[in-house]
N, C-alpha and C. Protein backbone atom coordinates (compact mmCIF):
# COMPACT_ATOMS: atom_id res chain seq x y z
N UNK A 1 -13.88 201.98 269.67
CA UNK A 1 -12.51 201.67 269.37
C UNK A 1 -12.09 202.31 268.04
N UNK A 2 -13.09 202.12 267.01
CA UNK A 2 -12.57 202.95 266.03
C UNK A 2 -12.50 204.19 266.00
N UNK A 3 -13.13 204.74 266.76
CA UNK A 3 -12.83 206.94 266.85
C UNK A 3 -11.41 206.70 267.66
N UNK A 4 -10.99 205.53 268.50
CA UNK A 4 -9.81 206.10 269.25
C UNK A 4 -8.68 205.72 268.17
N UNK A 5 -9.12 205.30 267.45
CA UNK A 5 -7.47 204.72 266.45
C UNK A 5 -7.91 205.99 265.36
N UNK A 6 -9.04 206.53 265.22
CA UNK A 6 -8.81 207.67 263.85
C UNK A 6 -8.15 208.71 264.71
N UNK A 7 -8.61 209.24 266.19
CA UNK A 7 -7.86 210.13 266.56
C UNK A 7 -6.64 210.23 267.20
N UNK A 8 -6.17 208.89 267.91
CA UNK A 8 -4.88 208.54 268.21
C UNK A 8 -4.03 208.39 267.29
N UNK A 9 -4.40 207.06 266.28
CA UNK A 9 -3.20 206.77 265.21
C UNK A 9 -3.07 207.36 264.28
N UNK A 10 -4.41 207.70 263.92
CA UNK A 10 -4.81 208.28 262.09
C UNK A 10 -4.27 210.25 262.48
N UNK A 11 -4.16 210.21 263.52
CA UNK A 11 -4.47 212.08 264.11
C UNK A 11 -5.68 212.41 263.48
N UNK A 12 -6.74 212.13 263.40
CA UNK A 12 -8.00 212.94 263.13
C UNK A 12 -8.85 213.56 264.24
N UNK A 13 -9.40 214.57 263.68
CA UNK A 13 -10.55 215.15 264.63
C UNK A 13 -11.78 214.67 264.77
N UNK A 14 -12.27 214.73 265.62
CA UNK A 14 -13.60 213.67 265.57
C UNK A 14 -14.49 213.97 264.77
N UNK A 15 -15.00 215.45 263.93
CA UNK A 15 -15.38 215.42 263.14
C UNK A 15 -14.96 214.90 261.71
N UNK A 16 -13.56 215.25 261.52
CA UNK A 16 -13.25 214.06 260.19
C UNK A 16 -13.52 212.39 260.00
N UNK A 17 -13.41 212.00 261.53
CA UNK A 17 -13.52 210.82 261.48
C UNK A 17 -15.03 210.32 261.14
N UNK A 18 -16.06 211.10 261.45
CA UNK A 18 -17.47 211.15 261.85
C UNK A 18 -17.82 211.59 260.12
N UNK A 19 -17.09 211.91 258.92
CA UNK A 19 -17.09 212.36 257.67
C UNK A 19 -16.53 211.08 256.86
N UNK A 20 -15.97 210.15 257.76
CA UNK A 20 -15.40 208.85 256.79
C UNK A 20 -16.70 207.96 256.42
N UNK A 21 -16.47 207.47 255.36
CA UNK A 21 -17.16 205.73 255.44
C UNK A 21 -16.54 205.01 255.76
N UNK A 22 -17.06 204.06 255.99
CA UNK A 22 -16.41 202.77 256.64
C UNK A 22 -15.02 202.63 255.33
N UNK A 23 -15.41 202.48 254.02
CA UNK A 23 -14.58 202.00 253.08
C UNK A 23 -12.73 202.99 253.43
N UNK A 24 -13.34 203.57 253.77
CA UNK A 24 -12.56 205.18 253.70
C UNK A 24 -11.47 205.08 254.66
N UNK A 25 -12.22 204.56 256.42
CA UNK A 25 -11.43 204.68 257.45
C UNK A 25 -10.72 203.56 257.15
N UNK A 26 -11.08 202.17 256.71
CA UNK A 26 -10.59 201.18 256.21
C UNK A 26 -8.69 201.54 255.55
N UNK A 27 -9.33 202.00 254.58
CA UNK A 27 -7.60 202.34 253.55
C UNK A 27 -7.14 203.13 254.57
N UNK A 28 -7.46 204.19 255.65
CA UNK A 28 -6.58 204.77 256.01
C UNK A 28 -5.98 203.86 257.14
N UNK A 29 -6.57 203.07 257.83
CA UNK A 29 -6.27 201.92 258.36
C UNK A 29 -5.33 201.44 257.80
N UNK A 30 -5.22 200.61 256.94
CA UNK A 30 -4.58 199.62 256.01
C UNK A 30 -3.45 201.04 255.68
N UNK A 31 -3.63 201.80 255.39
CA UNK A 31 -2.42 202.60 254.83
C UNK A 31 -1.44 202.72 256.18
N UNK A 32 -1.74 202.76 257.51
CA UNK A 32 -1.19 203.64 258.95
C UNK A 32 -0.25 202.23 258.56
N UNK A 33 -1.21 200.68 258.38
CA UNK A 33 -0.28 199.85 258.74
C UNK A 33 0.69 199.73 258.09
N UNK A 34 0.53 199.57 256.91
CA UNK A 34 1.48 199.32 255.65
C UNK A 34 2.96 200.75 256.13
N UNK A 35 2.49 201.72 256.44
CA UNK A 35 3.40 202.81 256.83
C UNK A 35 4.51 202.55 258.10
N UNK A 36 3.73 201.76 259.30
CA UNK A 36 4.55 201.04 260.24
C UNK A 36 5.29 200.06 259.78
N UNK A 37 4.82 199.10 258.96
CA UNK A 37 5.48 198.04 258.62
C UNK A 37 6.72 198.08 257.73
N UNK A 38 6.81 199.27 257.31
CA UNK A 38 7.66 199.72 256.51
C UNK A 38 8.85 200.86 257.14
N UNK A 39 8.38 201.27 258.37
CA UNK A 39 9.22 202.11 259.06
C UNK A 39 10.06 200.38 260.15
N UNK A 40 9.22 199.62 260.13
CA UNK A 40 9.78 198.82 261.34
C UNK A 40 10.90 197.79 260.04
N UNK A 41 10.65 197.53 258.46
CA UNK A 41 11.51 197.01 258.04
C UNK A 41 12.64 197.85 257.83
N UNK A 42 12.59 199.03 257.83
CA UNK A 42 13.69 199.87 258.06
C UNK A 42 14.62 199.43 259.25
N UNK A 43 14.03 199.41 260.66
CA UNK A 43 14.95 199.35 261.53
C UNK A 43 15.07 198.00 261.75
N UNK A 44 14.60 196.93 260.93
CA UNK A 44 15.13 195.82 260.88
C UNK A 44 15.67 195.45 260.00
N UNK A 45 16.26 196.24 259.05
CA UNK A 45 17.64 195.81 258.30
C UNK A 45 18.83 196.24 259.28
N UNK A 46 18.36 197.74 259.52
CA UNK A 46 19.50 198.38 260.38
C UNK A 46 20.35 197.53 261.83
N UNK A 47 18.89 196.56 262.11
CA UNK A 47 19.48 195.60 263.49
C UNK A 47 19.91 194.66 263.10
N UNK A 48 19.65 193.98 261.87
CA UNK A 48 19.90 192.82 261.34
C UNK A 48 21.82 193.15 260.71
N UNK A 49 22.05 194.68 260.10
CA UNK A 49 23.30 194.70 259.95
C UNK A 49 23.80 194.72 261.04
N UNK A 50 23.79 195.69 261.94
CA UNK A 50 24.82 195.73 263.05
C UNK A 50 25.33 194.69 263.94
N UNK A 51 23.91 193.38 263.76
CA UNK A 51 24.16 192.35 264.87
C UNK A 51 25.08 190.96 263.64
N UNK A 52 24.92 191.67 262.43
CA UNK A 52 25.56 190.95 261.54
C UNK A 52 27.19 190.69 261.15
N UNK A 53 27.35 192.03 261.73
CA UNK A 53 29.03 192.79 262.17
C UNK A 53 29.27 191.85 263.11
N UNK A 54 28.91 191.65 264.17
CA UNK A 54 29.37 190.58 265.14
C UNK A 54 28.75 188.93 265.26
N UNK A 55 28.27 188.67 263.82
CA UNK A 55 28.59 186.88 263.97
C UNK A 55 26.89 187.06 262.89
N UNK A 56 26.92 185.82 263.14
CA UNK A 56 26.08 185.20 262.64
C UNK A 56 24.83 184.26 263.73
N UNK A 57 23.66 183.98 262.69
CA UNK A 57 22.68 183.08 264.30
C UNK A 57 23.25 181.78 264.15
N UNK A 58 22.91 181.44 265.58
CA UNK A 58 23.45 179.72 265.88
C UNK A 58 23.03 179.22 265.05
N UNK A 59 22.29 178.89 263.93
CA UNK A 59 22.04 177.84 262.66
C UNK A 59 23.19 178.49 261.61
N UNK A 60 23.96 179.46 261.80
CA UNK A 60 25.37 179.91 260.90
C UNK A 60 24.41 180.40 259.66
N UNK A 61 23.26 181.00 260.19
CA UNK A 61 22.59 182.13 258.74
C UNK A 61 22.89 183.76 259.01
N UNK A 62 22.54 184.33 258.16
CA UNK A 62 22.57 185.85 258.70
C UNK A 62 21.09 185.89 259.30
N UNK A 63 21.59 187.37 259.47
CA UNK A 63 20.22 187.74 261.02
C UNK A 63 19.26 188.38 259.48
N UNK A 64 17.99 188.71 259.75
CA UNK A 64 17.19 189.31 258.58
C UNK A 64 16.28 190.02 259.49
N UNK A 65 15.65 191.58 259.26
CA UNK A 65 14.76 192.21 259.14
C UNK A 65 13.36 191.60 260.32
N UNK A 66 13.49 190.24 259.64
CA UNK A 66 12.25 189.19 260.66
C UNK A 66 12.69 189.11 261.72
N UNK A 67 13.68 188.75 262.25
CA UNK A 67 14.54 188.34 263.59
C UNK A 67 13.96 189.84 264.63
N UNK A 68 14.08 190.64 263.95
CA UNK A 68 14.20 191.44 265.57
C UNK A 68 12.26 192.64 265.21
N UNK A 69 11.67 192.24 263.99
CA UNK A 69 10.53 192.79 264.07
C UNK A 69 9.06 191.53 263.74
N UNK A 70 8.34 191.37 264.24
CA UNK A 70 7.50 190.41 263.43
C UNK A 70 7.22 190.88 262.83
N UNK A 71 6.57 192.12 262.13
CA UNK A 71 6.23 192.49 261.37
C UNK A 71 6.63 192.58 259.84
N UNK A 72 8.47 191.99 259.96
CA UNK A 72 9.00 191.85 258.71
C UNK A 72 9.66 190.34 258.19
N UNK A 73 8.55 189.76 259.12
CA UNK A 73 8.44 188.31 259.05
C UNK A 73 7.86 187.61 257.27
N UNK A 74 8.91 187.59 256.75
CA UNK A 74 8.28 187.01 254.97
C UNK A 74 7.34 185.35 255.33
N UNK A 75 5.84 186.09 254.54
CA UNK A 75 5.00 185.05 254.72
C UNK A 75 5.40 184.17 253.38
N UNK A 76 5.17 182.41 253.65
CA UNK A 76 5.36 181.80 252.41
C UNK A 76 4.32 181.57 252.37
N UNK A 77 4.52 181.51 250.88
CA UNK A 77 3.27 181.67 249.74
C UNK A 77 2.41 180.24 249.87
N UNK A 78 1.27 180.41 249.83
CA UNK A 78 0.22 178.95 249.67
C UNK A 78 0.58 178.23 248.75
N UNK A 79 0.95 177.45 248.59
CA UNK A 79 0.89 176.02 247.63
C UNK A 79 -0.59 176.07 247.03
N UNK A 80 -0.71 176.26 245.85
CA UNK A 80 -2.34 175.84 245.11
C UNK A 80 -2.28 174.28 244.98
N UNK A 81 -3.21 173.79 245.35
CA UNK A 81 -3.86 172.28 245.62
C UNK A 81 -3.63 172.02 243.76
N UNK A 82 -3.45 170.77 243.94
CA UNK A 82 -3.49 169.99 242.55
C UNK A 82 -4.99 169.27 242.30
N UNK A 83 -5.05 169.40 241.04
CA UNK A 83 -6.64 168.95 240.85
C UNK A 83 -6.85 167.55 241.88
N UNK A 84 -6.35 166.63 242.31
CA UNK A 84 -6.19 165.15 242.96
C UNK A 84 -6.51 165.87 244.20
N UNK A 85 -5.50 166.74 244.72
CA UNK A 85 -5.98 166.82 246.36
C UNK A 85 -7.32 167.83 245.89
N UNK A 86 -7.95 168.57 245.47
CA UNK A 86 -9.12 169.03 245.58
C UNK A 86 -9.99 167.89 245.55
N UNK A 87 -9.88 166.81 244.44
CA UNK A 87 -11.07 166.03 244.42
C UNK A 87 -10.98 165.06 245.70
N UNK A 88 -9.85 164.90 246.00
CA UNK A 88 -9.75 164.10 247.10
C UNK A 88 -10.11 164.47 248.42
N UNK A 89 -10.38 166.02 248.78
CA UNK A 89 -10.78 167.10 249.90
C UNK A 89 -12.02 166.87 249.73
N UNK A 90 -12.86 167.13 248.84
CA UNK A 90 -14.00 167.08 248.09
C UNK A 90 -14.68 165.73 248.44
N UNK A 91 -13.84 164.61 248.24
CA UNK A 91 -14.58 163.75 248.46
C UNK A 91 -14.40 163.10 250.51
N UNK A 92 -13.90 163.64 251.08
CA UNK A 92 -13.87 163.50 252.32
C UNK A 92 -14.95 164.52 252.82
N UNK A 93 -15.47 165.46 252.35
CA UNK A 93 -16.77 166.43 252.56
C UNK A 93 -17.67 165.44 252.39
N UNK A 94 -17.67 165.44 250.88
CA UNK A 94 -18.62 164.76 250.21
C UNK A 94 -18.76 163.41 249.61
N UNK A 95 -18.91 162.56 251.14
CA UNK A 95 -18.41 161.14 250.78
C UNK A 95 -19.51 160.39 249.45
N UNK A 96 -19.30 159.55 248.36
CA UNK A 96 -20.16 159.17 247.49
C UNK A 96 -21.04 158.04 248.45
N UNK A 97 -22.24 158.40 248.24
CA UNK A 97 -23.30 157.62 248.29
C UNK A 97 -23.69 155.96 248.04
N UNK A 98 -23.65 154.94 248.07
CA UNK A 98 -23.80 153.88 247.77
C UNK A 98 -24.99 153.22 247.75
């Protein structure tokens, strides 16, 4: 599977691909995606305006980028645990002894 994504997606020749390290095919990996994801938030502003020209979504928000690609779906950020819920996680692992 990975020679068919260096020579399908990446366009490599099978000898370049056969010249990567793993670390190597990796970033170019991670780069193909980051490159889609960024061509697809392109055409999801572009759908998000035009469908914006004619109304708004039934919750009366505008349309965004996310709506018509997942890929430009904004992840929310993790909440970092407060020292209480760690010790309190902690102690449901690690119930105290009696």
């Amino acid at each position: 599977m990975m020679w068919a994504v260096a020579v399908y997606d990446l366009k490599l020749t099978t000898e370049q691909f056969f010249d990567l390290t793993l670390a190597q095919f990796n970033a170019l990996v991670d780069r193909f995606r980051e490159a889609n994801r960024a061509l697809d938030f392109r055409f999801g502003v572009l759908c998000a305006t035009v469908a914006g020209m004619f109304g708004k979504k039934k919750d009366g928000s505008n349309f965004e980028p996310g709506d018509f690609f997942a890929s430009c779906v904004l992840k929310k950020k993790k909440r970092e645990m407060s020292a209480d819920e760690i010790a309190h996680a902690l102690e449901l692992i690690f119930p105290k002894c009696s």
